[in-house]
Protein backbone atom coordinates (compact mmCIF):
# COMPACT_ATOMS: atom_id res chain seq x y z
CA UNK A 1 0.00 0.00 0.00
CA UNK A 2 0.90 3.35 -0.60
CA UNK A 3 1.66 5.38 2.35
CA UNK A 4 4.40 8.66 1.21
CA UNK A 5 6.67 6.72 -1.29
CA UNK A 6 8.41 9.69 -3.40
CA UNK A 7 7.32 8.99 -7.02
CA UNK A 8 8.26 11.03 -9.88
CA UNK A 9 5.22 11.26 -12.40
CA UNK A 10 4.53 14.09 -15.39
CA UNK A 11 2.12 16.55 -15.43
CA UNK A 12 0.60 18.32 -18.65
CA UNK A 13 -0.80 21.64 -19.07
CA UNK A 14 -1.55 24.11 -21.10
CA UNK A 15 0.30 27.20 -21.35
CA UNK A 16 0.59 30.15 -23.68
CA UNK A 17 3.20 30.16 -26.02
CA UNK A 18 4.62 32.13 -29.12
CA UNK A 19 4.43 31.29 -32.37
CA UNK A 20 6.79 32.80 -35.05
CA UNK A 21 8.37 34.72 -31.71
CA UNK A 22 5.19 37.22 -31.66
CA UNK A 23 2.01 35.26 -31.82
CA UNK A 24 0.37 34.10 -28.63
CA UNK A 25 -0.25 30.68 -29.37
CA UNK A 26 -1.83 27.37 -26.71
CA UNK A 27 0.33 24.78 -26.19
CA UNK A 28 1.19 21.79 -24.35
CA UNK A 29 4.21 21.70 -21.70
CA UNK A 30 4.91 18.49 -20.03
CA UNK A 31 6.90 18.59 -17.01
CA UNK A 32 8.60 15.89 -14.30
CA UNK A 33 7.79 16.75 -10.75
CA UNK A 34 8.05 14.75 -7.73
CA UNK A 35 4.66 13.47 -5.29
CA UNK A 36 3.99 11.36 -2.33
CA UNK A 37 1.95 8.77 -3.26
CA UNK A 38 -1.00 8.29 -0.60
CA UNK A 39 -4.21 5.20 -1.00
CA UNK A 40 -6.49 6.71 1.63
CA UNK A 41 -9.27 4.42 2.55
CA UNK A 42 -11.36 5.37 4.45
CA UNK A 43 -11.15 9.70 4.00
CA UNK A 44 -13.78 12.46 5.18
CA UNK A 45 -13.53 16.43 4.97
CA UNK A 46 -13.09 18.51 7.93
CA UNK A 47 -14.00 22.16 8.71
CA UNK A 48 -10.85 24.25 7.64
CA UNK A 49 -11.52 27.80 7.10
CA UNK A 50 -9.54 29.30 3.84
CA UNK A 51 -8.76 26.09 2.87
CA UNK A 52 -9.57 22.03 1.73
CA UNK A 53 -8.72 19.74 4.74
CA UNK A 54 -9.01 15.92 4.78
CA UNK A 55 -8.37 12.81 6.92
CA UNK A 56 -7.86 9.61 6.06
CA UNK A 57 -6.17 6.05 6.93
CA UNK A 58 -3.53 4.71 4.69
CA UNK A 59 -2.80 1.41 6.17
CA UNK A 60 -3.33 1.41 10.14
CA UNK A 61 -2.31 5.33 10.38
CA UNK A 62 -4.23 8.33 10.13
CA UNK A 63 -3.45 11.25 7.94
CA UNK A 64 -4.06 14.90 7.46
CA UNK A 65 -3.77 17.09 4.33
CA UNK A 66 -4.65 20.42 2.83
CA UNK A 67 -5.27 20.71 -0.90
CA UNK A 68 -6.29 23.90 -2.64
CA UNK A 69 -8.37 26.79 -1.45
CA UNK A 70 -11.89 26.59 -0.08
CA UNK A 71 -13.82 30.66 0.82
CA UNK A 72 -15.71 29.26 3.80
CA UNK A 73 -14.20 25.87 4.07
CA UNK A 74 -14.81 21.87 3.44
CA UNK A 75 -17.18 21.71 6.43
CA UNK A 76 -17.35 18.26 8.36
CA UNK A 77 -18.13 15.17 6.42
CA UNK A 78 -18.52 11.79 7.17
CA UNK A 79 -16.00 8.87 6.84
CA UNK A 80 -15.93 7.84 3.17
CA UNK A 81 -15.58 4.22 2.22
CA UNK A 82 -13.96 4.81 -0.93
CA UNK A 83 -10.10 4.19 -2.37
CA UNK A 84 -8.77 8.38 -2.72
CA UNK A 85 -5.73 7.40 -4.91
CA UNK A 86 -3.52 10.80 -4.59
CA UNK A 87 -0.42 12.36 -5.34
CA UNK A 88 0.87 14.84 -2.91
CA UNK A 89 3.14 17.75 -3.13
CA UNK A 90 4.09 17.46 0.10
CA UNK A 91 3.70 14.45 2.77
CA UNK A 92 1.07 14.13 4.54
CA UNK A 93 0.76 14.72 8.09
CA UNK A 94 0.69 11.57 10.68
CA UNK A 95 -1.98 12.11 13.62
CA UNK A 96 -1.78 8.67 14.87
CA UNK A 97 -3.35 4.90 14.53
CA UNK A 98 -7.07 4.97 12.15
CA UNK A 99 -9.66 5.02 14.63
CA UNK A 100 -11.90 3.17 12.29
CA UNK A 101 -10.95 -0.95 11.10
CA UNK A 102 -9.69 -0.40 7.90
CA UNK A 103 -10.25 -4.44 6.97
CA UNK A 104 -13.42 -5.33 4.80
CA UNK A 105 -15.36 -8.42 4.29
């Protein structure tokens, strides 16, 4: 399971370019960057003001992480029992063991 390992994947976007050294022009860059690979299961939003917070379990340990920008906040949600398959810029923050099983069946 992933829990952190440093993976280097590529990212594609679209950017303005120039064309004939004049002409603004949309293109594609394609860059390298490196992210911490995370499978949270099970994950729920929390109240974060200016911000997206989350929890989750990855294995037996609980996580915390911000993503992106949120005007009044994510609010609190409950546990979600579904795979969040992520990439990271930064790792995650460890707040202890999962307080809910994480086995199925």
């Amino acid at each position: 399971m992933a829990c952190g390992d440093q993976v280097k994947i590529q990212i594609t976007t679209w950017v303005w370019c120039l064309k004939w050294g004049f002409i603004p022009w949309r293109c594609q860059k394609t860059v390298t960057v490196t992210r911490y690979h995370y499978i949270f299961l099970p994950w729920k939003t929390e109240f974060a003001f200016f911000q997206n917070k989350y929890s989750g379990c990855c294995g037996n340990t609980l996580y915390e992480w911000t993503t992106g920008f949120a005007f009044f906040g994510t609010g609190n949600g409950p546990w979600v029992y579904e795979q969040a398959d992520l990439y990271l810029e930064g790792l995650a923050t460890s707040k202890g063991s999962c307080p809910i099983s994480t086995t199925f069946g």
